[in-house]
C-alpha atoms as a PDB file:
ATOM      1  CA  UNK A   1     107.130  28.469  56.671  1.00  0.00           C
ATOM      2  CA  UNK A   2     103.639  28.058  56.363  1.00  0.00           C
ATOM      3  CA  UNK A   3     102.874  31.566  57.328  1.00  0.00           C
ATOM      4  CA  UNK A   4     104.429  33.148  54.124  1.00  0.00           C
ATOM      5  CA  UNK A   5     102.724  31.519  51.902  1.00  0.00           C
ATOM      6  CA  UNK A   6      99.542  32.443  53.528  1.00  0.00           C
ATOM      7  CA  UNK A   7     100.343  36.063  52.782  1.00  0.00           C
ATOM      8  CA  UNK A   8      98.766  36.910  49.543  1.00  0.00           C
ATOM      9  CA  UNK A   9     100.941  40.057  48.789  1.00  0.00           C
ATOM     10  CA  UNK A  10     104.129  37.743  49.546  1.00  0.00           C
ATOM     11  CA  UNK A  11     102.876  34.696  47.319  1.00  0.00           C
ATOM     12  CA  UNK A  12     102.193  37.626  44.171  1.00  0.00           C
ATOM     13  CA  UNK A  13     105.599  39.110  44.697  1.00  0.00           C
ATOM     14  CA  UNK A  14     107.005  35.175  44.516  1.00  0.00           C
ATOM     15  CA  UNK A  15     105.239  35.019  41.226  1.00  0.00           C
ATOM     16  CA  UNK A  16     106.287  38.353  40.120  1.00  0.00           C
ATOM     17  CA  UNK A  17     109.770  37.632  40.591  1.00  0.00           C
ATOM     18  CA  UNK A  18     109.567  34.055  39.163  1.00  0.00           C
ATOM     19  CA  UNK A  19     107.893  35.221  36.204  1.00  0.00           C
ATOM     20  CA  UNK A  20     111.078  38.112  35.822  1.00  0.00           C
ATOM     21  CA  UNK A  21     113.433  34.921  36.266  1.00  0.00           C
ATOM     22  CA  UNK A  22     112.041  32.808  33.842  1.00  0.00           C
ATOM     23  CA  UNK A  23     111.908  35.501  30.869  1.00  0.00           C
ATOM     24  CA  UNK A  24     115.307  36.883  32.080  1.00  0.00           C
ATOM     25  CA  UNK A  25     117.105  33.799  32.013  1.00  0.00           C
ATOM     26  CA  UNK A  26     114.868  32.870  29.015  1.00  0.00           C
ATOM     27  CA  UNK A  27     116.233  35.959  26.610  1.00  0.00           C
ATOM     28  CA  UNK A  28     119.384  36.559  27.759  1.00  0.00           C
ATOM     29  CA  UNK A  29     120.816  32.744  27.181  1.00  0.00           C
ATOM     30  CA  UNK A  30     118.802  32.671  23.622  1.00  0.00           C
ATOM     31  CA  UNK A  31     119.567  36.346  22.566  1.00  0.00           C
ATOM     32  CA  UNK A  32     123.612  36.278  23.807  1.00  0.00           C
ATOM     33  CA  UNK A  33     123.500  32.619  22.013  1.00  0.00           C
ATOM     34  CA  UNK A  34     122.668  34.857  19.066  1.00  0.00           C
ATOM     35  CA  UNK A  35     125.348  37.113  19.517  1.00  0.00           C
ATOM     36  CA  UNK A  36     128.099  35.046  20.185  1.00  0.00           C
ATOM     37  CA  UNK A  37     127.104  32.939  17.493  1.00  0.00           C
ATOM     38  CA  UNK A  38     125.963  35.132  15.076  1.00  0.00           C
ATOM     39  CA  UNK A  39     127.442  33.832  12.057  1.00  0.00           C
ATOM     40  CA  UNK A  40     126.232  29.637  12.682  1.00  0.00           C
ATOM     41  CA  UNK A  41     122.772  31.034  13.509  1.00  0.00           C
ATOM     42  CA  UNK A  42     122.547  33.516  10.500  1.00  0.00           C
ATOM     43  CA  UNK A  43     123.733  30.546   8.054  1.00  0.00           C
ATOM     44  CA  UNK A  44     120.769  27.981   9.540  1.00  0.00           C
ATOM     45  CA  UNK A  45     118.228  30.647   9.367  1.00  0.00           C
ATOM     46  CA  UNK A  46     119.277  31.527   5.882  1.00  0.00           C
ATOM     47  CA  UNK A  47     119.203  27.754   5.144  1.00  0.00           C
ATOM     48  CA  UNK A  48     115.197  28.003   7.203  1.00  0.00           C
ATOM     49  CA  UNK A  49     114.072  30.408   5.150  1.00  0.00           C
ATOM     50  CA  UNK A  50     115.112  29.755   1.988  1.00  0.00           C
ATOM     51  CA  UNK A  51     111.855  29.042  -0.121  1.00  0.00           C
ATOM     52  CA  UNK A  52     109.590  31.714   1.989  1.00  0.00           C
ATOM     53  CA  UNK A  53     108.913  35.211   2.135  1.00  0.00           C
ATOM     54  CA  UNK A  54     111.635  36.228   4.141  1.00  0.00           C
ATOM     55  CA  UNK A  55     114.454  34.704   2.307  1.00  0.00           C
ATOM     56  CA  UNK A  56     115.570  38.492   0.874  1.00  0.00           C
ATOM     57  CA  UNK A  57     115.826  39.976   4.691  1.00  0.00           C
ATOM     58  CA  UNK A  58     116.421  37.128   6.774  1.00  0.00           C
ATOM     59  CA  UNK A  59     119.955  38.756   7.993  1.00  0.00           C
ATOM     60  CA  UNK A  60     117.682  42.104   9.173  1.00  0.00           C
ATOM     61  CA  UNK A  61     114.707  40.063  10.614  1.00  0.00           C
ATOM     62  CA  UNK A  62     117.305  37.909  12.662  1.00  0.00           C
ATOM     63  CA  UNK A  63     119.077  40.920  13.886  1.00  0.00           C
ATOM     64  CA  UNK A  64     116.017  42.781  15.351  1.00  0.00           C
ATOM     65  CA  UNK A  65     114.765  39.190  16.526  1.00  0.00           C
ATOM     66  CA  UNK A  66     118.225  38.721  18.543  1.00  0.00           C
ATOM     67  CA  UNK A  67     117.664  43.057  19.711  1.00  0.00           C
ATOM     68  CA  UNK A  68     114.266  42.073  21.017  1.00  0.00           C
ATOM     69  CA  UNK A  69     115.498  39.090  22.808  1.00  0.00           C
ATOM     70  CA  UNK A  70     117.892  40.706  24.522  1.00  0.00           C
ATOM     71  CA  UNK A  71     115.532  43.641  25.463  1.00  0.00           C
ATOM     72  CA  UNK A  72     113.313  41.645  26.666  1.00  0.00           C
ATOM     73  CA  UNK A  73     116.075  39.502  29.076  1.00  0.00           C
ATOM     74  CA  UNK A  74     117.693  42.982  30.270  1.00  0.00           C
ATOM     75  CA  UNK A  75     114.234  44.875  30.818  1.00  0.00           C
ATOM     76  CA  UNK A  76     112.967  41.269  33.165  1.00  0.00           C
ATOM     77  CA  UNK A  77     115.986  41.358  35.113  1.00  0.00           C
ATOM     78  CA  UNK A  78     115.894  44.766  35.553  1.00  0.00           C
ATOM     79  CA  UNK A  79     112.511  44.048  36.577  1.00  0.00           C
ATOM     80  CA  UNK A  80     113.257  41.297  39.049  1.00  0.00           C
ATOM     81  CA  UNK A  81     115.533  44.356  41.116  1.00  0.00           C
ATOM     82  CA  UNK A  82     113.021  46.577  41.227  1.00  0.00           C
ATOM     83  CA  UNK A  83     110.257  44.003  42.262  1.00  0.00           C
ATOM     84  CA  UNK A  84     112.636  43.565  45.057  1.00  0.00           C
ATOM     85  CA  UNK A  85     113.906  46.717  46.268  1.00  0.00           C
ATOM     86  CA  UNK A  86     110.950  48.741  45.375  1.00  0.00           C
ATOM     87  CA  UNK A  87     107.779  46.220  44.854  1.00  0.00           C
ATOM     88  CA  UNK A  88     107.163  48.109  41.775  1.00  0.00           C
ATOM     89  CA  UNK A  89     106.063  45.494  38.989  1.00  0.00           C
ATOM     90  CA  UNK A  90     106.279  47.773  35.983  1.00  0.00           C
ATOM     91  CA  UNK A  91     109.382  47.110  34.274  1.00  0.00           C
ATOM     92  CA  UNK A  92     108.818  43.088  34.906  1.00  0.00           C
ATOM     93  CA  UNK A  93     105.494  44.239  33.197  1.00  0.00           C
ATOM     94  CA  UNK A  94     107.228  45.597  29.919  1.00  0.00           C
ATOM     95  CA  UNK A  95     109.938  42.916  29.984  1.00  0.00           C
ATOM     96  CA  UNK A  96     106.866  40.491  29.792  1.00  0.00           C
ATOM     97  CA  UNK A  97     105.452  42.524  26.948  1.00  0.00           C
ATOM     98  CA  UNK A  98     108.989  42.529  25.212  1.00  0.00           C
ATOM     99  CA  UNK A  99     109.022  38.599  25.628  1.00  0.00           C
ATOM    100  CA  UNK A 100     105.422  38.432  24.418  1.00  0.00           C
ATOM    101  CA  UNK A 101     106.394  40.308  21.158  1.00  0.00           C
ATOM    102  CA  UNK A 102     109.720  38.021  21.336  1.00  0.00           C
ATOM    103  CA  UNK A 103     107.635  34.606  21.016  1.00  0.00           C
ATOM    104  CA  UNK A 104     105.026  36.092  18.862  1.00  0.00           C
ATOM    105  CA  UNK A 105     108.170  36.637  16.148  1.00  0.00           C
ATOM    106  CA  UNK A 106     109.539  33.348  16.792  1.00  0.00           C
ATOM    107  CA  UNK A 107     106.229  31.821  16.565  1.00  0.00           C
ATOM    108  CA  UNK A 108     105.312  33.822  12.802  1.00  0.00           C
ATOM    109  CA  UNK A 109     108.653  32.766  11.569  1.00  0.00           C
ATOM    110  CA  UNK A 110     108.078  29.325  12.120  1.00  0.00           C
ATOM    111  CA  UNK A 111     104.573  29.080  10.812  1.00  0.00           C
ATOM    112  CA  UNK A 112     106.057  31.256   7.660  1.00  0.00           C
ATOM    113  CA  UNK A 113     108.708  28.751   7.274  1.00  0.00           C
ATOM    114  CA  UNK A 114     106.375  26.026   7.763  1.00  0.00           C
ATOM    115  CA  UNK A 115     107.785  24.648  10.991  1.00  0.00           C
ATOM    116  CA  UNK A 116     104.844  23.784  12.396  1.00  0.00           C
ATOM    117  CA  UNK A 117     106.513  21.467  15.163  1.00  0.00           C
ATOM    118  CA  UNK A 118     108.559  24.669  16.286  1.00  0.00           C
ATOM    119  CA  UNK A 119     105.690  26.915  16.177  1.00  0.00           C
ATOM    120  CA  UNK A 120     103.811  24.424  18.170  1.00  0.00           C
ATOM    121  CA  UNK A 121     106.905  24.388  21.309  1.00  0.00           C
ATOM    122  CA  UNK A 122     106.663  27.859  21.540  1.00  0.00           C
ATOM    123  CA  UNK A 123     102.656  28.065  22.429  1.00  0.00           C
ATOM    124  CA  UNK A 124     103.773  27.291  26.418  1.00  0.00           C
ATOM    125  CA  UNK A 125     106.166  30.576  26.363  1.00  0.00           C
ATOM    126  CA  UNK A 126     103.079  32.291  24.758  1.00  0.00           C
ATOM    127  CA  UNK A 127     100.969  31.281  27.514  1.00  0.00           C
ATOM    128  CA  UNK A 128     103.297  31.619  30.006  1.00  0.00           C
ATOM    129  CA  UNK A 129     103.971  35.455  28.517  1.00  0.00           C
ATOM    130  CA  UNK A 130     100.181  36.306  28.617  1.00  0.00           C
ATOM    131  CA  UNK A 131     100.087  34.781  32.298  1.00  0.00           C
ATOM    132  CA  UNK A 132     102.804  37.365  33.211  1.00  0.00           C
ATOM    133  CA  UNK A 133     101.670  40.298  31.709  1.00  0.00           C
ATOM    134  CA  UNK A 134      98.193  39.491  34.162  1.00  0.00           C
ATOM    135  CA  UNK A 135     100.302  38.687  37.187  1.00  0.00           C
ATOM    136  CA  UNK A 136     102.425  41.709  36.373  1.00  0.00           C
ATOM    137  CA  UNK A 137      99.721  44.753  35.219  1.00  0.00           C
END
């Protein structure tokens, strides 16, 4: 056992895939939450951004939010196949870009609606994004 973690190219694919994972897993449970219920989550957001900026397109913003969430899940598990039939990284690369933009959206929409506690949980999947795009380039 100790062996294959001594083997560099072994312990980067590990990371590769675990990256994939999380963002899969990630997007695809919050973006298919947003699908299935579209409706509850349209109403709270509505209620969110009431007195900002957004209030006139919320219902537009929330659908490409919930289309880049789900790009980003599909593209990472797509990713986690081909990091492990192929050991190509590039489409876990552009699902970690897609889940970079993903939390960079979450995160201006909660600093717009002055959520500043939200904003603030969301620095972690930042980091974590900008990690993976490193591990994964």
């Amino acid at each position: 056992m100790e062996q294959l973690f001594t083997n560099s190219s072994f312990a980067l694919l590990t990371v590769r895939v675990g990256f994939a994972f999380f963002f899969a897993v990630l997007f695809l449970q919050s973006g298919l939450d947003k699908v299935f219920n579209f409706r509850e989550n349209l109403s709270w957001l509505v209620n969110h951004f009431s007195k900002t900026l957004l209030s006139d397109i919320v219902p537009i913003v929330f659908t490409l939010i919930t289309l880049l969430e789900v790009m980003a899940g599909l593209v990472s598990a797509y990713g986690i196949v081909e990091l492990l039939i192929h050991d190509n990284s590039e489409i876990a690369f552009y699902g970690a870009i897609l889940s970079m933009l993903s939390i960079l959206a979450l995160f201006s929409g909660q600093r717009i609606a002055k959520d500043y506690s939200g904003a603030s949980g969301l620095v972690g999947y930042f980091l974590a994004s900008i990690f993976a795009i490193l591990v994964l380039a």
